[in-house]
Protein backbone atom coordinates (compact mmCIF):
# COMPACT_ATOMS: atom_id res chain seq x y z
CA UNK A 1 -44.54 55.41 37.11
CA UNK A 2 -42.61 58.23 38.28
CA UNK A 3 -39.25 59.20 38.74
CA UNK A 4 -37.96 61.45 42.36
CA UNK A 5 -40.30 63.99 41.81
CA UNK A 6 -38.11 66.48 44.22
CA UNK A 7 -35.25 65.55 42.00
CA UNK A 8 -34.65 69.05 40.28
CA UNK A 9 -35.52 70.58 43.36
CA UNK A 10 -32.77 68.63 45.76
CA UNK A 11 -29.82 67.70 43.15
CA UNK A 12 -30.03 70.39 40.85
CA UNK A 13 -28.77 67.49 37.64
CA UNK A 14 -30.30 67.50 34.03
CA UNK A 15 -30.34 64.71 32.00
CA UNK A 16 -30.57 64.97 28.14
CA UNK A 17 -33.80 64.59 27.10
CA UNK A 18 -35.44 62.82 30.12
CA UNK A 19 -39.02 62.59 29.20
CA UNK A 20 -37.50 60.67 26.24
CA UNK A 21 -35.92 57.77 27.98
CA UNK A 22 -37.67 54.20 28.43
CA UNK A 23 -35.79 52.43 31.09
CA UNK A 24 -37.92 49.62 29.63
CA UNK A 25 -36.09 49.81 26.46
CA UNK A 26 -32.94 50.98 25.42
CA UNK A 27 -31.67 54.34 26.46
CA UNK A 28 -31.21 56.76 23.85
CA UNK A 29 -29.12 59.12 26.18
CA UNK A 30 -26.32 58.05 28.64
CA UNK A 31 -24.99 61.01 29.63
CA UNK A 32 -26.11 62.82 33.12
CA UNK A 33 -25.27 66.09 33.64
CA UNK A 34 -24.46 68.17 36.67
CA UNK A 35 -25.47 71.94 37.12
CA UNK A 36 -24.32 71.92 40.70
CA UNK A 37 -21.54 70.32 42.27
CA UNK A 38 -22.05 67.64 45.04
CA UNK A 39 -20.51 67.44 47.92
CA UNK A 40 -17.63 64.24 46.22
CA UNK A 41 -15.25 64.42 49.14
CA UNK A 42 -15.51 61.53 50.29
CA UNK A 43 -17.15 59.75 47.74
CA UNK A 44 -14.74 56.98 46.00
CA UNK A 45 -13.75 56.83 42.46
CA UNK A 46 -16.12 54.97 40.26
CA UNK A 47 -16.22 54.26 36.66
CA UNK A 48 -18.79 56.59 34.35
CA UNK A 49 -22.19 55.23 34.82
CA UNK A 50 -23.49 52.68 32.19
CA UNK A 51 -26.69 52.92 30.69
CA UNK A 52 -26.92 48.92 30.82
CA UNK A 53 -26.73 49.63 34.94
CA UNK A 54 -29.44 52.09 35.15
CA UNK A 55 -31.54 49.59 32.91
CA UNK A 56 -30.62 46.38 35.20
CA UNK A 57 -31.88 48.50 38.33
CA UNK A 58 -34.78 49.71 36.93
CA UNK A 59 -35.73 46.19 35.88
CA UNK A 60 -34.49 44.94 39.46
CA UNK A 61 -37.06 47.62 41.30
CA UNK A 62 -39.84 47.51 38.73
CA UNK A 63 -40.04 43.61 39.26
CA UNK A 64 -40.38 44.03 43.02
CA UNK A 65 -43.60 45.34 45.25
CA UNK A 66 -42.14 45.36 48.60
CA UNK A 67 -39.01 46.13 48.73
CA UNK A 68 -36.55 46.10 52.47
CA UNK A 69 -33.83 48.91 52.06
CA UNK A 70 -30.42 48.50 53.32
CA UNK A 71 -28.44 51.40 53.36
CA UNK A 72 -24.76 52.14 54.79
CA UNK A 73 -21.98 55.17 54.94
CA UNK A 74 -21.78 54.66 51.38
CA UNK A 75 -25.26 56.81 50.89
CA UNK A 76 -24.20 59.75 53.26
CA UNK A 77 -20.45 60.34 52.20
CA UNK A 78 -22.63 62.69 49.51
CA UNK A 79 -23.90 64.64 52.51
CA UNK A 80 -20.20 65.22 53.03
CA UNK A 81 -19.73 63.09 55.80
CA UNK A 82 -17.10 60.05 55.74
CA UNK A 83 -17.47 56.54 55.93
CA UNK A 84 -14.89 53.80 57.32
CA UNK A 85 -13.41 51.41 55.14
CA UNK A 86 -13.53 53.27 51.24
CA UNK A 87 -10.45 53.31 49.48
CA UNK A 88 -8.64 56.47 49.38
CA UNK A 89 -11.13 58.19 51.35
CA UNK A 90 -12.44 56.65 53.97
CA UNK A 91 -11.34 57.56 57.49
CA UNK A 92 -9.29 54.81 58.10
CA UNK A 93 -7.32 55.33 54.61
CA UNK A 94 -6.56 59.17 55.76
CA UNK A 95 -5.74 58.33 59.20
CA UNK A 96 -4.81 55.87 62.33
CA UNK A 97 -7.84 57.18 63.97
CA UNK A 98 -10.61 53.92 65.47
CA UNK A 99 -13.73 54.58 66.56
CA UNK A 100 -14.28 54.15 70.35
CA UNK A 101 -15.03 50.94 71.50
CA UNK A 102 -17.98 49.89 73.44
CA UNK A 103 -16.13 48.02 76.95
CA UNK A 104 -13.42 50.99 77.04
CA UNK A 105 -16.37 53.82 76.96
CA UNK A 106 -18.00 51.70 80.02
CA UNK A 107 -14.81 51.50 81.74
CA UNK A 108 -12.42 54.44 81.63
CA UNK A 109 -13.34 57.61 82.83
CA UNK A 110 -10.79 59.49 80.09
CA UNK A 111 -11.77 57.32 77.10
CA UNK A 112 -15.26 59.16 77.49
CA UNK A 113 -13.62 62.17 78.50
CA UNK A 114 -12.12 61.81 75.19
CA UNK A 115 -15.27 60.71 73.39
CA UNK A 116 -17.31 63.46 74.58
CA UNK A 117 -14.78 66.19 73.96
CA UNK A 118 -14.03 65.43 70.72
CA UNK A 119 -18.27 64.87 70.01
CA UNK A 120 -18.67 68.41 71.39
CA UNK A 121 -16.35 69.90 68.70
CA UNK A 122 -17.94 67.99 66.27
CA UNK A 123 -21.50 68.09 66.61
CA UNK A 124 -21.73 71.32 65.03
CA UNK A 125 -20.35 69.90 61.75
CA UNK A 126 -22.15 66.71 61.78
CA UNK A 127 -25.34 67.42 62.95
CA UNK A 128 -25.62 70.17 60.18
CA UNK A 129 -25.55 67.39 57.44
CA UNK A 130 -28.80 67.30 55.08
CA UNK A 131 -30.01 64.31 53.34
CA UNK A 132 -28.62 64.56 49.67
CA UNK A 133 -31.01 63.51 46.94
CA UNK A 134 -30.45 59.33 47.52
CA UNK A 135 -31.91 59.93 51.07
CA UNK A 136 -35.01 62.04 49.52
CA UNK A 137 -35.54 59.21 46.50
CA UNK A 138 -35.70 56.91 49.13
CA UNK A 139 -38.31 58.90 51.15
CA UNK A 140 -40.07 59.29 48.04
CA UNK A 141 -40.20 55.05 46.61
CA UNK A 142 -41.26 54.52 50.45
CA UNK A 143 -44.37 57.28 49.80
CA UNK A 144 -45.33 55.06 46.47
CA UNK A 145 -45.32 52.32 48.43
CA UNK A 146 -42.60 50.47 46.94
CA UNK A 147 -40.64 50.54 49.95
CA UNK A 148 -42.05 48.66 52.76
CA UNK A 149 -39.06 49.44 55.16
CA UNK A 150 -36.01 50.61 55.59
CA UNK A 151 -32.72 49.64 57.67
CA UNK A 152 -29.94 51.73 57.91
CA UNK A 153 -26.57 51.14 59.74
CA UNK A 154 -25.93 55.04 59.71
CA UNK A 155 -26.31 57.11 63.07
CA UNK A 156 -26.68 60.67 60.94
CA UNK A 157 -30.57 60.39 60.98
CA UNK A 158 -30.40 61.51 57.56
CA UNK A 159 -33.14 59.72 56.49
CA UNK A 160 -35.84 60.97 58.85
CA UNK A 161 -34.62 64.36 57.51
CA UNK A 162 -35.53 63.07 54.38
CA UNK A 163 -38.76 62.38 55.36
CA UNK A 164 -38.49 58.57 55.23
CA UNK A 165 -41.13 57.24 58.70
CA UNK A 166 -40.97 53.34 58.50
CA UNK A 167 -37.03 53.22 59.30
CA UNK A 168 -35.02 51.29 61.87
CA UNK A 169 -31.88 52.82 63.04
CA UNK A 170 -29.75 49.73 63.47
CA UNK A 171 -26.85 51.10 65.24
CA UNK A 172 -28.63 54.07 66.55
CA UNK A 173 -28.85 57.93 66.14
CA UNK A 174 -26.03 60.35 67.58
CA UNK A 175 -29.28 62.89 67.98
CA UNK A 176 -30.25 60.88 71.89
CA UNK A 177 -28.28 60.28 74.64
CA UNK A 178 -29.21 57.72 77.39
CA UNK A 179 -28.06 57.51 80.92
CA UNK A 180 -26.96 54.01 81.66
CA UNK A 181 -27.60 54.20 85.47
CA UNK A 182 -31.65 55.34 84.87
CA UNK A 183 -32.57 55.06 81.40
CA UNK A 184 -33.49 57.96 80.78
CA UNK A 185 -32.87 59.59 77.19
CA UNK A 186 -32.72 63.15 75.79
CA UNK A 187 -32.02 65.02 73.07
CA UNK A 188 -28.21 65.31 72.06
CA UNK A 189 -29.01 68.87 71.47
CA UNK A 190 -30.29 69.45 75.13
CA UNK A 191 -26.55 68.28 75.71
CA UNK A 192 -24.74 69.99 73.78
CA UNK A 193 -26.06 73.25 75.64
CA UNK A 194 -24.97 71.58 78.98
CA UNK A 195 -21.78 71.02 77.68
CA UNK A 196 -20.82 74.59 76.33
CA UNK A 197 -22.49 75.93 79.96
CA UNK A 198 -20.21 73.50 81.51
CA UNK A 199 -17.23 74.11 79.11
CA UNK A 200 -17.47 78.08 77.95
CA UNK A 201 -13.61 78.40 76.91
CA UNK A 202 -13.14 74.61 75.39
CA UNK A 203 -12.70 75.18 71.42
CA UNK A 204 -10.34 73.29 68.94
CA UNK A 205 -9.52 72.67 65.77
CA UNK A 206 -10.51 69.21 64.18
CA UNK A 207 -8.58 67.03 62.24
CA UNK A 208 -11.14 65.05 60.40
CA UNK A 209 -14.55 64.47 60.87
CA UNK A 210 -16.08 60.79 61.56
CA UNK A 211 -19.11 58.77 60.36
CA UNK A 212 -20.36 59.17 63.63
CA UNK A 213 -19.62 62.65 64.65
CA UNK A 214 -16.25 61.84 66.07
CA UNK A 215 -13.59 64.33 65.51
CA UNK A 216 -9.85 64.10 65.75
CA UNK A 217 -7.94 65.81 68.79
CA UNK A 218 -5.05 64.96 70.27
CA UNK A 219 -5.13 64.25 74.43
CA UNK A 220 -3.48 67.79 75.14
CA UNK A 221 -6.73 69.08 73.37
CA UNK A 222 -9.05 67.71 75.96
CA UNK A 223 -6.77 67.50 79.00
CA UNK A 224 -9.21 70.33 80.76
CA UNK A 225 -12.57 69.25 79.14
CA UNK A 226 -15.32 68.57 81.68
CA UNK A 227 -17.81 65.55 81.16
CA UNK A 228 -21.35 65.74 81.98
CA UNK A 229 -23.57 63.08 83.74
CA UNK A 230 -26.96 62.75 84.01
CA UNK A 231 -29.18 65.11 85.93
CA UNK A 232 -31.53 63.39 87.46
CA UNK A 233 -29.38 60.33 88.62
CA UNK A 234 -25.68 61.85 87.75
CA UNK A 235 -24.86 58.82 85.27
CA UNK A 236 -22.69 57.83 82.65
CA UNK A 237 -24.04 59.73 79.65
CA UNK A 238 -23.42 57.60 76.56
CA UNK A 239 -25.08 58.58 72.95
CA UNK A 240 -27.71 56.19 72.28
CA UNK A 241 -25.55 53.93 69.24
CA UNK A 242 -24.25 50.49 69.25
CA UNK A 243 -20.50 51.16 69.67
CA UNK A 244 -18.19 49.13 68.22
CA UNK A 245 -17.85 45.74 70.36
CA UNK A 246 -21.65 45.93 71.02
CA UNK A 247 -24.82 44.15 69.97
CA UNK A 248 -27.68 45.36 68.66
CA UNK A 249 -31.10 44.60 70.69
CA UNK A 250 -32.31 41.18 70.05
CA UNK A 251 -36.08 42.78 70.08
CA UNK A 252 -34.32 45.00 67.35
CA UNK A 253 -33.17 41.58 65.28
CA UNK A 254 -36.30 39.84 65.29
CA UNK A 255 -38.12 42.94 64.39
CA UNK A 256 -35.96 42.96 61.08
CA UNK A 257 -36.45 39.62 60.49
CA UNK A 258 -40.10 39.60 60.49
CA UNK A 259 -39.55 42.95 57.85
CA UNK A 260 -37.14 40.92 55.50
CA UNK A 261 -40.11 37.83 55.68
CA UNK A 262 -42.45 40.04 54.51
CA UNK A 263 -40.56 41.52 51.79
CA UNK A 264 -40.03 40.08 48.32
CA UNK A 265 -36.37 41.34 48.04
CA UNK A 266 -33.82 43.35 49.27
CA UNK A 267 -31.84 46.42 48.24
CA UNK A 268 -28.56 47.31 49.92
CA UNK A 269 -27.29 50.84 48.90
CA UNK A 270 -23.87 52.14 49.98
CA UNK A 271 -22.61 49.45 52.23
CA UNK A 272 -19.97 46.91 51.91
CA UNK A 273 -22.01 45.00 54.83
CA UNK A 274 -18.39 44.04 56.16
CA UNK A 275 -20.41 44.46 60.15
CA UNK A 276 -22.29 41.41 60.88
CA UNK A 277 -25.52 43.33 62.22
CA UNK A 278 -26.96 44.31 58.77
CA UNK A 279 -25.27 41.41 56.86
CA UNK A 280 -27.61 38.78 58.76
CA UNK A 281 -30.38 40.05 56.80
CA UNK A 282 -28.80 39.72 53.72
CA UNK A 283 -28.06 36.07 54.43
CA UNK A 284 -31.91 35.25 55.00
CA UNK A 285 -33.21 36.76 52.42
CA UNK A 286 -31.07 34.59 50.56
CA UNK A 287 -31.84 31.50 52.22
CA UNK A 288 -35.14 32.28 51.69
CA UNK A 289 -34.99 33.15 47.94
CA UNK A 290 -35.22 36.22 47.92
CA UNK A 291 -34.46 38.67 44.96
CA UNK A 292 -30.97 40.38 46.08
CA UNK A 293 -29.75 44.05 44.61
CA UNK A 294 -26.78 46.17 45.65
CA UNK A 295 -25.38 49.18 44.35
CA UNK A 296 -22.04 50.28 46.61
CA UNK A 297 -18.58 51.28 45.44
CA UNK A 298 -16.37 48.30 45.61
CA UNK A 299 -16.94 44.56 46.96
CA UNK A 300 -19.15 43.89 49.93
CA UNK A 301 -19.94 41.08 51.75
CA UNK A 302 -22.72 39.83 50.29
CA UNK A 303 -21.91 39.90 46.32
CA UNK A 304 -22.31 36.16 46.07
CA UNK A 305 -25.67 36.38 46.95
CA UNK A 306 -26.52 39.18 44.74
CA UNK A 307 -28.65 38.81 41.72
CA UNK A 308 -27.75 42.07 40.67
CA UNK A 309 -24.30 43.99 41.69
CA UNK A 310 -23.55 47.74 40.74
CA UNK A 311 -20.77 49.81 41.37
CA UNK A 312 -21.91 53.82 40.75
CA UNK A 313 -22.64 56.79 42.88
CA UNK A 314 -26.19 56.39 44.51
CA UNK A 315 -26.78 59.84 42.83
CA UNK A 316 -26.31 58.95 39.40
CA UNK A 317 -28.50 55.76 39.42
CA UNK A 318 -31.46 56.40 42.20
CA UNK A 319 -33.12 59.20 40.90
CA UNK A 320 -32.97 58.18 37.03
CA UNK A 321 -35.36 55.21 38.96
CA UNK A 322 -39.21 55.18 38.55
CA UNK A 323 -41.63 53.96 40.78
């Protein structure tokens, strides 16, 4: 067994005599200590990690050989970008702003005038995000074979950065864009070239950034910005994510299913699973009886289910894990 073996390397943390502790046993060290500061902006407030936690998840991986990975905003707020619905520091806590819906992006020309204006500004910011070391343990337990997939709700791509390759991007990645009248799909990069060609003087100041690369400007802000379309048909240009209002493709579904069927438990990390879409799978693997573990800040959805429920930063508890 091993524990992250890029761990010193990505989070820069010490722990007190580390070749000493037997997460088999009892801990004779409980405190972690940080050389480096994270990025905690928008990470909640949690209690001090427990050495009985560390113990219960080490027990909870340990007993499991393939293990399905859910993760949610909850693993990238330490990559300094926001989630949702977190207390205190979550978008919707710090502001009015809503993420665009799905029907109004298809059907008003200024609500994606909007959208794409205030993704231009952002991009820079968001797409600059690197996995933190959750997203590289998770890479790593998928390497040792103890992960035999992984879903994640998040659009950030932050695990494939990580170097994680059996993923499913539930909801997407803000890094494609697809036409809807042709099909075709490029790289959001590719656009955001077109977009400063097509918009030279556009700049502004955001107010806050979003989970999915949204930023906040008012309508004065993007009164003069200019939207692309596609250049080979000159369609709608939509990033290729499951809005809000949206389903996820069925194919999509069933391929999950088949990946929580031929898992012996699941792990949900950093998501409250309040969106149906990832909760699903949750709910079979417990009709199926299926081992259950979450670690996420706060309730979620699925705690009922759970056979084992901790609230810490994924930092403090997944690299202390061997596999």
């Amino acid at each position: 067994m091993r524990y992250c073996r890029r761990l010193s390397a990505i989070s820069k943390w010490k722990i007190h005599n580390l070749q000493k502790w037997n997460l088999q046993a009892k801990l004779p060290y409980t405190t972690v200590v940080r050389d480096m500061k994270a990025n905690d902006q928008f990470v909640p407030k949690v209690s001090p990690l427990r050495r009985a936690d560390v113990e219960a998840v080490q027990t909870f991986v340990t007993n499991l050989k393939r293990i399905l990975v859910i993760t949610g905003a909850g693993l990238s707020t330490e990559s300094g970008i926001p989630d949702y619905r977190s207390e205190g520091v979550g978008l919707y806590s710090r502001s009015s702003f809503r993420p665009v819906q799905h029907a109004d992006f298809l059907k008003f020309p200024e609500r994606r005038k909007m959208y794409w204006a205030r993704n231009f500004i952002g991009w820079k910011y968001f797409s600059s995000r690197e996995p933190n070391q959750s997203h590289v343990c998770l890479s790593e337990w998928e390497r040792a074979g103890k992960v035999s997939w992984l879903v994640t709700q998040n659009v950030d791509s932050l695990h494939t950065k990580a170097g994680s390759e059996k993923v499913t991007e539930l909801h997407g990645s803000t890094g494609r864009v697809v036409c809807l009248g042709c099909d075709q799909v490029t790289s959001r990069e590719a656009l955001q070239e077109r977009m400063i060609h097509q918009n030279p003087s556009f700049d502004a100041k955001p107010m806050a950034l979003a989970p999915d690369g949204d930023v906040l400007l008012t309508a004065s802000q993007v009164k003069q910005f200019r939207v692309p379309s596609c250049q080979d048909c000159g369609g709608i240009l939509k990033p290729q994510v499951v809005f809000f209002g949206d389903n996820v493709p069925r194919d999509m579904v069933n391929f999950v299913y088949q990946k929580v069927r031929e898992s012996d438990g699941i792990f949900v990390v950093g998501s409250s699973l309040q969106v149906f879409s990832a909760f699903r799978f949750v709910r079979m693997a417990a009709d199926e009886k299926k081992k259950i573990g979450i670690i996420n800040i706060g309730p979620t959805r699925a705690d009922n289910y759970s056979h084992l429920k901790i609230s810490a930063k994924l930092g403090d508890v997944l690299p202390l894990i061997q596999v």
